[in-house]
N, C-alpha and C. Protein backbone atom coordinates (compact mmCIF):
# COMPACT_ATOMS: atom_id res chain seq x y z
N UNK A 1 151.73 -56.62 -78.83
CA UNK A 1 150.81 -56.70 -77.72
C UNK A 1 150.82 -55.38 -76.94
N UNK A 2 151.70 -55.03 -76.36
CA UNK A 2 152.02 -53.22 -75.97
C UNK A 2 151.41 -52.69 -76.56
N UNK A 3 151.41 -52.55 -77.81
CA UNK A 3 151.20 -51.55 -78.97
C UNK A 3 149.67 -51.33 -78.80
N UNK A 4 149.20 -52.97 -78.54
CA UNK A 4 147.85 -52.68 -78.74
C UNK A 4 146.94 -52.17 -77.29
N UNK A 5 147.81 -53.06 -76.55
CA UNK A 5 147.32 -52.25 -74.88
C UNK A 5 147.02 -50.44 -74.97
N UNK A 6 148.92 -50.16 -75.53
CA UNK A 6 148.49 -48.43 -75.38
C UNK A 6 147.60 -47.82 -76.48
N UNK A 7 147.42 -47.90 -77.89
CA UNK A 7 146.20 -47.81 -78.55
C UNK A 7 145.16 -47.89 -77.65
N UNK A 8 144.63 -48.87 -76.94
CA UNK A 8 143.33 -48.66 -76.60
C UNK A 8 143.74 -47.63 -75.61
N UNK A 9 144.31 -47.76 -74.49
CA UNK A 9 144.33 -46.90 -73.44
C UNK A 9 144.44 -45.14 -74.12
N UNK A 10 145.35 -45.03 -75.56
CA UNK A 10 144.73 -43.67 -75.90
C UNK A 10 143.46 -43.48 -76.52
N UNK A 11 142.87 -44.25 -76.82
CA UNK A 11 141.43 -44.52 -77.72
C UNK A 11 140.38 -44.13 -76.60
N UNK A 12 140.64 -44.62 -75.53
CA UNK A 12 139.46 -44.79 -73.95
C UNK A 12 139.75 -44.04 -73.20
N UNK A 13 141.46 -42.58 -72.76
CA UNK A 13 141.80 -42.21 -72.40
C UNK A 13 140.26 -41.18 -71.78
N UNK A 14 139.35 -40.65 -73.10
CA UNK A 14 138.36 -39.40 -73.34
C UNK A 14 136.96 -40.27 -72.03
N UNK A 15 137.03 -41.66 -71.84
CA UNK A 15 135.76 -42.04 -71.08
C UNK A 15 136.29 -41.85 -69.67
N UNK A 16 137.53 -41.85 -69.58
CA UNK A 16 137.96 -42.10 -67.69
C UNK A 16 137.77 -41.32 -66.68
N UNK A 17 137.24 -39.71 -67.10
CA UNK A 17 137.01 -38.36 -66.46
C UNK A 17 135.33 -38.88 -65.63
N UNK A 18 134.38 -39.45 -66.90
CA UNK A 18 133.06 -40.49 -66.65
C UNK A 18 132.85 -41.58 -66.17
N UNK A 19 134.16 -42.49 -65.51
CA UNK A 19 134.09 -43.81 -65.87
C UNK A 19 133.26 -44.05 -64.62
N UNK A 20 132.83 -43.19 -62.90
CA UNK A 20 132.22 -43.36 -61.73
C UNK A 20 130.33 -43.75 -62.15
N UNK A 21 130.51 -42.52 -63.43
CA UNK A 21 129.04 -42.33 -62.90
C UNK A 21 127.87 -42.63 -64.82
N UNK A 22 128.79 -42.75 -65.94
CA UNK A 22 128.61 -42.93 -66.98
C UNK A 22 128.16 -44.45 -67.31
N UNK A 23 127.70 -44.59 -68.01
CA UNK A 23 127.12 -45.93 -69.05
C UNK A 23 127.05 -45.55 -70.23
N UNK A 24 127.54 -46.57 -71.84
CA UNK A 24 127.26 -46.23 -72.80
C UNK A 24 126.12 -46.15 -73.59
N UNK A 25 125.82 -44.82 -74.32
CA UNK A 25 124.48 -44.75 -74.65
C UNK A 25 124.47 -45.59 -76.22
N UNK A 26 125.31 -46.57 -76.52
CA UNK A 26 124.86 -46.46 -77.67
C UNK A 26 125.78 -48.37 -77.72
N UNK A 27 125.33 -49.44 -78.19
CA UNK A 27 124.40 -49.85 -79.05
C UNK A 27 123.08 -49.43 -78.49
N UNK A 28 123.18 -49.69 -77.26
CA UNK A 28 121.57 -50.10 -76.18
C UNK A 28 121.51 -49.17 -75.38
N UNK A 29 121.20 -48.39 -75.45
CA UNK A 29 120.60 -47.61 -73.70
C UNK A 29 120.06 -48.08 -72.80
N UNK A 30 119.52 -48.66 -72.81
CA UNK A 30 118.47 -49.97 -71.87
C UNK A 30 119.34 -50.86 -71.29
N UNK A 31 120.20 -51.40 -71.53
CA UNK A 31 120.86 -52.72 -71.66
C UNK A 31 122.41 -52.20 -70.67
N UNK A 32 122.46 -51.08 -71.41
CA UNK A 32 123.93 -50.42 -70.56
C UNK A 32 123.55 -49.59 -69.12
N UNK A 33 122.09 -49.51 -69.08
CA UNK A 33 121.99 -49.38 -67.38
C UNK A 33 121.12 -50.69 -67.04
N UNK A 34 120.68 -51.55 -67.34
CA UNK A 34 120.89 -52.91 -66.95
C UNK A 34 121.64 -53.63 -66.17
N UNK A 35 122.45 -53.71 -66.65
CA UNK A 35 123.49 -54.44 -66.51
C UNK A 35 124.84 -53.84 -65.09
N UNK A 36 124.61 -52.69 -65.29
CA UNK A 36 125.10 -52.27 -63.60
C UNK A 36 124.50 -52.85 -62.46
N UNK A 37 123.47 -52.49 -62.97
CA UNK A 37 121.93 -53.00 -61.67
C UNK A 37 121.54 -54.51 -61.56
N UNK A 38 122.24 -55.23 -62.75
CA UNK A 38 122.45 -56.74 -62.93
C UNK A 38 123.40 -57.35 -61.99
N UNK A 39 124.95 -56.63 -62.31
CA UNK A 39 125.93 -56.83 -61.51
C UNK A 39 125.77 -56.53 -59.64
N UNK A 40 125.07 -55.52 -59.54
CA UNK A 40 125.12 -55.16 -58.03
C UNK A 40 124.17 -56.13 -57.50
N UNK A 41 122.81 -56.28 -58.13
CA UNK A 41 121.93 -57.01 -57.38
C UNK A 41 122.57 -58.39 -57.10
N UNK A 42 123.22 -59.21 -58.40
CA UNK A 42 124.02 -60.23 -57.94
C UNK A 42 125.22 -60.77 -56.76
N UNK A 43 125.83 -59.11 -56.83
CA UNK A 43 127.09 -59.13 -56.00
C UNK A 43 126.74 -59.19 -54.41
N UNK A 44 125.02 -58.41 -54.59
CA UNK A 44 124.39 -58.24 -53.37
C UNK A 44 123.85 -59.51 -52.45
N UNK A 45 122.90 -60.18 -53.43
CA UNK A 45 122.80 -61.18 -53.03
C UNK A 45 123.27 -62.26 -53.04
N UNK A 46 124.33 -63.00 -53.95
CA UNK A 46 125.70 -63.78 -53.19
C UNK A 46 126.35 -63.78 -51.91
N UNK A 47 126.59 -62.58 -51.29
CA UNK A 47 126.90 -62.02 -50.40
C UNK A 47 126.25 -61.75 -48.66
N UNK A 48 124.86 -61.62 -49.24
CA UNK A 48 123.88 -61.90 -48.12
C UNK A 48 122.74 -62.97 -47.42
N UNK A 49 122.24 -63.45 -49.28
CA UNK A 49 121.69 -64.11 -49.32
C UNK A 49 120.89 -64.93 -50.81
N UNK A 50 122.17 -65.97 -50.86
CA UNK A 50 122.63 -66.77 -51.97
C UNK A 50 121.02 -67.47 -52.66
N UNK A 51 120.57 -67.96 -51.42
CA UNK A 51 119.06 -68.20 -52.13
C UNK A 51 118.52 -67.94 -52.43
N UNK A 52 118.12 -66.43 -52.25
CA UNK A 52 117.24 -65.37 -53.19
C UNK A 52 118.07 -64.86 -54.17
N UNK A 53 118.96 -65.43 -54.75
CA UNK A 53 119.60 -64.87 -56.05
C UNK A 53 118.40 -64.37 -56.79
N UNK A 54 118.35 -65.16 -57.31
CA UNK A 54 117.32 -64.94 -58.40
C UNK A 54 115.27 -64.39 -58.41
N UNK A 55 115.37 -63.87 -57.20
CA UNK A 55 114.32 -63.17 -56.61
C UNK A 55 114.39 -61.63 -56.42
N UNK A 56 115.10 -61.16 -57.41
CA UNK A 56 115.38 -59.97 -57.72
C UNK A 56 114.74 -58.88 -57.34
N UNK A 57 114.75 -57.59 -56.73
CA UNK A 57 113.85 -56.56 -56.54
C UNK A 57 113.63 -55.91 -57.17
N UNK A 58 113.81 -56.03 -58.37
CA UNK A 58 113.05 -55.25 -59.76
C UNK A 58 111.50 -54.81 -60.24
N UNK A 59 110.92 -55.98 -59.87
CA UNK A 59 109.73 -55.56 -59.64
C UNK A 59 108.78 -56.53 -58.23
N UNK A 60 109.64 -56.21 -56.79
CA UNK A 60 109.16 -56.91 -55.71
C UNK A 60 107.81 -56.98 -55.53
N UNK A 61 106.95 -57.43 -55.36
CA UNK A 61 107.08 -58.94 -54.54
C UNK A 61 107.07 -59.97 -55.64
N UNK A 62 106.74 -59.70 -57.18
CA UNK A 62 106.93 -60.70 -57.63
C UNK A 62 107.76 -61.38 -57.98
N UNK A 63 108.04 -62.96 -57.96
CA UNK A 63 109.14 -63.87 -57.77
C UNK A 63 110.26 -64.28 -59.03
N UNK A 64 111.04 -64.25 -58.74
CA UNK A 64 112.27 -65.07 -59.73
C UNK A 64 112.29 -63.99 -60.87
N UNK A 65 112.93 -62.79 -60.77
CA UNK A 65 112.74 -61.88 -61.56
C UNK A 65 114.06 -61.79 -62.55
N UNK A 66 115.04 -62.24 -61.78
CA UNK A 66 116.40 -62.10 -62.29
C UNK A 66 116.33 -63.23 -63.23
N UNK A 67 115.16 -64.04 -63.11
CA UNK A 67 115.57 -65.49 -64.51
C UNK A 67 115.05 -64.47 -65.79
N UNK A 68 114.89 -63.29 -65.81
CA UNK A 68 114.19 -62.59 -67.23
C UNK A 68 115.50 -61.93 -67.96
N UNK A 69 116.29 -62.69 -67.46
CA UNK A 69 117.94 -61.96 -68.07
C UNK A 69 118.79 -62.52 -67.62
N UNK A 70 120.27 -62.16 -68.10
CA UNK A 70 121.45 -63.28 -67.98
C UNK A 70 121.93 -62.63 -66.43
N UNK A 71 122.68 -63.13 -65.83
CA UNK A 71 122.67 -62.85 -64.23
C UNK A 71 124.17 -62.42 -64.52
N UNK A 72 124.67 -62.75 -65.47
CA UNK A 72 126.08 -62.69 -65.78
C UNK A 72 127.06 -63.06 -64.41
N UNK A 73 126.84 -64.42 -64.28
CA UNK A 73 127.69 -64.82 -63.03
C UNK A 73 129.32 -64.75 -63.44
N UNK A 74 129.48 -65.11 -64.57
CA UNK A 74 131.35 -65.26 -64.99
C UNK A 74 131.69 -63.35 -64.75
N UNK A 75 130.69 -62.42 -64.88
CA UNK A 75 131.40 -61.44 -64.64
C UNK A 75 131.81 -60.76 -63.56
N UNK A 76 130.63 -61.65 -62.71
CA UNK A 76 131.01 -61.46 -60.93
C UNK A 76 132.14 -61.39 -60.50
N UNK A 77 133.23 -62.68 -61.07
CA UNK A 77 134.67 -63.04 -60.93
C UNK A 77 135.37 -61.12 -60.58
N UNK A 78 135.04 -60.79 -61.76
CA UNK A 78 135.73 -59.44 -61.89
C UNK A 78 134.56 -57.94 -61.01
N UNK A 79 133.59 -58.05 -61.15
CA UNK A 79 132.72 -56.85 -60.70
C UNK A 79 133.01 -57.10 -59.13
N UNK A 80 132.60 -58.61 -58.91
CA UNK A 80 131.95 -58.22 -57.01
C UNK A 80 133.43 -57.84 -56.32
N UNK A 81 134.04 -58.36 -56.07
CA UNK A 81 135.48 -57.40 -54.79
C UNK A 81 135.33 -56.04 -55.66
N UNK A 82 135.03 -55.53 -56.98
CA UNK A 82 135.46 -54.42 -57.16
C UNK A 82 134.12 -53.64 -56.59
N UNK A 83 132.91 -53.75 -56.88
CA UNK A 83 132.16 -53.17 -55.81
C UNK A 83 132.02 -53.08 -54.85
N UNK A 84 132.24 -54.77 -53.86
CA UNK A 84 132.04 -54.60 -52.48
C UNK A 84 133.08 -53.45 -52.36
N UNK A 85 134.36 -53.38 -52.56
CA UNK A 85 135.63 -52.16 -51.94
C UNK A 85 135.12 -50.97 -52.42
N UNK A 86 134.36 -50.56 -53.76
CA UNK A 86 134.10 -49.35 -54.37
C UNK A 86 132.42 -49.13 -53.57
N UNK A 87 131.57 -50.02 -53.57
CA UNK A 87 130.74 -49.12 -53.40
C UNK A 87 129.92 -48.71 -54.55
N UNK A 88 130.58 -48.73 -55.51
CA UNK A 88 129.71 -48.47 -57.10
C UNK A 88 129.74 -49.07 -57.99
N UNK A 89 128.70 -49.68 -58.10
CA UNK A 89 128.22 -50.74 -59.06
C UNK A 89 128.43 -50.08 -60.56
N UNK A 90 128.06 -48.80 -61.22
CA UNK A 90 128.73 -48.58 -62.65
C UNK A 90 130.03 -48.49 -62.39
N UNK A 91 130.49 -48.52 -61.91
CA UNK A 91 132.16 -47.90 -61.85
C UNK A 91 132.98 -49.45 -61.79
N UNK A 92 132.59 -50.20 -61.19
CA UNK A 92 132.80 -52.08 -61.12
C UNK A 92 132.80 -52.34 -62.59
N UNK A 93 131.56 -51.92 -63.17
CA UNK A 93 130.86 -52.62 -64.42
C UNK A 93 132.03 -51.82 -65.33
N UNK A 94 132.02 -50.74 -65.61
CA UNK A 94 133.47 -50.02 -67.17
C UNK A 94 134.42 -50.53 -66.28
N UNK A 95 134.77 -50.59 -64.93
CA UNK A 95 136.44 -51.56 -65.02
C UNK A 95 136.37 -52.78 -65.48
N UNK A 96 135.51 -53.16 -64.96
CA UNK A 96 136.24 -54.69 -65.70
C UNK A 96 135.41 -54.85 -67.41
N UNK A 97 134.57 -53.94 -67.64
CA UNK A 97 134.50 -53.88 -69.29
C UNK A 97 135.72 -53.02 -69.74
N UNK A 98 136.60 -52.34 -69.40
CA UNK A 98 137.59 -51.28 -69.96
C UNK A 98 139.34 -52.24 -69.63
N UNK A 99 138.98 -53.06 -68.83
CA UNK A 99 140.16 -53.92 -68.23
C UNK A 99 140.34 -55.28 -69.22
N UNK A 100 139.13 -55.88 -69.51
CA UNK A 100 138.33 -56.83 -70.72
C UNK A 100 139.30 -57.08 -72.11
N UNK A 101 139.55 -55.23 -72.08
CA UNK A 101 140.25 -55.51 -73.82
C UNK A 101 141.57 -55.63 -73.50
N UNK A 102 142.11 -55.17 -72.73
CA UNK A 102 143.66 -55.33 -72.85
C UNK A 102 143.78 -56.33 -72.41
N UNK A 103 143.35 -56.97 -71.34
CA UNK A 103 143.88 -58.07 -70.91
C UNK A 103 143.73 -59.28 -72.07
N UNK A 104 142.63 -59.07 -73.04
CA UNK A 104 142.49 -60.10 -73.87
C UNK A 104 143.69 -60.14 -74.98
N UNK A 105 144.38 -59.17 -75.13
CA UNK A 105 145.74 -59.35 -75.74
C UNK A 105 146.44 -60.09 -75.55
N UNK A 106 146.63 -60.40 -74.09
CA UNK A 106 147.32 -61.30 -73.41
C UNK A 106 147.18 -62.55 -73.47
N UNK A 107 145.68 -62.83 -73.99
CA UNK A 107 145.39 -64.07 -73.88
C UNK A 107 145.96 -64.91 -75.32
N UNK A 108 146.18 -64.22 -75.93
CA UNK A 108 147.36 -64.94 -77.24
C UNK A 108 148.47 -65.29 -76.90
């Protein structure tokens, strides 16, 4: 289990200089800046105002925008305290995707 923690941590060592302001370009380009802007808008509105979850400002004024994609609420658990304290929604999103693999070692 170690073994495999530090493997990755030297494998991912080369993304951590990027990890504030980077997204991966590759399966999806689309999808990997998505999904920052997925996480914040959620973290945002939980936080302010739970009923317009899903009234997304993506393309305002029209309604219920966030039902055109997964809202990824189970990842909130891990993104929202790390944004509300950070402030940066990509930087939330690779910790707890870069935190994801090792900890899943554990889960054996």
């Amino acid at each position: 289990m170690l073994a495999y923690v530090a493997t990755f941590v030297v494998l991912a060592a080369g993304l951590l200089p990027r990890f504030a302001a980077a997204v991966p370009a590759k399966p999806n380009f689309e999808d990997a800046h998505v999904l920052p802007w997925v996480l914040a808008w959620v973290t945002h509105a939980l936080a302010t105002a739970p009923g317009e979850l899903f009234h997304a400002n993506v393309a305002y004024p029209a309604p219920l925008q966030l039902t055109g994609t997964d809202p990824l609420l189970a990842r909130q658990i891990g993104v929202a305290p790390l944004a509300a304290a950070g402030g940066n929604p990509v930087l939330a999103a690779n910790l707890v995707a870069f935190l994801s693999y090792p900890l899943a070692a554990f889960a054996f």
